[in-house]
Protein backbone atom coordinates (compact mmCIF):
# COMPACT_ATOMS: atom_id res chain seq x y z
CA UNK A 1 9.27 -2.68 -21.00
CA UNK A 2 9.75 -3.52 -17.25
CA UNK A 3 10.51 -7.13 -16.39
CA UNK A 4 7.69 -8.67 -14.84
CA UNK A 5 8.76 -8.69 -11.52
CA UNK A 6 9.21 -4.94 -11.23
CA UNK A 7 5.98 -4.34 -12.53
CA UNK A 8 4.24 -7.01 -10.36
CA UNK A 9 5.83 -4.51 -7.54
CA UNK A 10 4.79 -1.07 -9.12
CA UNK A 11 1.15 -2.69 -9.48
CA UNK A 12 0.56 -3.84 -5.97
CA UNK A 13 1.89 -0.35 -4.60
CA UNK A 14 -1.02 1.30 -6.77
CA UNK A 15 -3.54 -1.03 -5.29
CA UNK A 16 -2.49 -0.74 -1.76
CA UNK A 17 -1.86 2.82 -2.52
CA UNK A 18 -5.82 3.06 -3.96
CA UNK A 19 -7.35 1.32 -0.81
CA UNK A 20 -5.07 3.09 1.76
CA UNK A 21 -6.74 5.96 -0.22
CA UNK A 22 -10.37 4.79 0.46
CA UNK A 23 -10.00 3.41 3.83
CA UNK A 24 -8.99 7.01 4.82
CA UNK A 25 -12.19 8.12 3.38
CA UNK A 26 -14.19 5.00 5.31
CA UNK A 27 -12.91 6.52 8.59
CA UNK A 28 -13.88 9.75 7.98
CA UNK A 29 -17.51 8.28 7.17
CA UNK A 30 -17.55 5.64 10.08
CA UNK A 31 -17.91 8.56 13.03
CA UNK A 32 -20.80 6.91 14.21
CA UNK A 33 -19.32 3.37 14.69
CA UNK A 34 -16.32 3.44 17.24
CA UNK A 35 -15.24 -0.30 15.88
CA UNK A 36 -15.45 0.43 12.09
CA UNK A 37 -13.38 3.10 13.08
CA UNK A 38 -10.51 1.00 14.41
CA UNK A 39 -11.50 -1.69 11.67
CA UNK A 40 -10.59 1.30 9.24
CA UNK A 41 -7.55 2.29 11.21
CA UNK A 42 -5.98 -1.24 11.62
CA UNK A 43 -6.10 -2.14 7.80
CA UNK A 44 -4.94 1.23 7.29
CA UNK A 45 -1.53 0.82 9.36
CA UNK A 46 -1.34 -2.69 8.22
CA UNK A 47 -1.22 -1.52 4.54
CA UNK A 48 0.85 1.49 5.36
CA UNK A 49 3.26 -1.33 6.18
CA UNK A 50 2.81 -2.75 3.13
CA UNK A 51 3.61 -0.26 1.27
CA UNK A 52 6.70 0.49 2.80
CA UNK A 53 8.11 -3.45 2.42
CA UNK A 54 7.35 -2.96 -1.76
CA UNK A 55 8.97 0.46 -1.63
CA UNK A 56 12.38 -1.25 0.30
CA UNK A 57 11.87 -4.04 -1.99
CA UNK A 58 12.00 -1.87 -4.93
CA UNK A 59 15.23 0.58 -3.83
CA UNK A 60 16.55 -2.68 -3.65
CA UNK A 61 16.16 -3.69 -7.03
CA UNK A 62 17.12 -0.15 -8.23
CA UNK A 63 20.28 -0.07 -6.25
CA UNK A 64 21.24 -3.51 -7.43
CA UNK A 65 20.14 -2.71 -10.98
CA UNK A 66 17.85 -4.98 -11.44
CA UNK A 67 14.91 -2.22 -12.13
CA UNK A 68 14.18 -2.83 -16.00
């Protein structure tokens, strides 16, 4: 079993994983609204970031070997 930490940081990568998922789908079905557009496109590069921070944050823990 994972400690709780790690899997508090496997879990929120899936979610943000999920929506960046979806909000590349809402672009793709906001053509006819510019600003939903860069609504979409925002949240999706501010997630994007996201995800990268948990991934660091998790090499971390794995190269410490703290990952159990």
């Amino acid at each position: 079993m994972l400690k709780n930490n790690n899997h508090n940081l496997i879990h929120q990568l899936s979610e943000i994983s999920d929506s960046t998922w979806r909000m590349n789908k809402y672009i793709d079905e906001a053509n006819e609204c510019e600003a939903c557009r860069s609504l979409w496109s925002g949240l999706l590069s501010d997630y994007e970031k996201h995800i990268a921070l948990l991934k660091e944050e998790m090499g971390r823990h794995v190269s410490e070997g703290k990952f159990e």
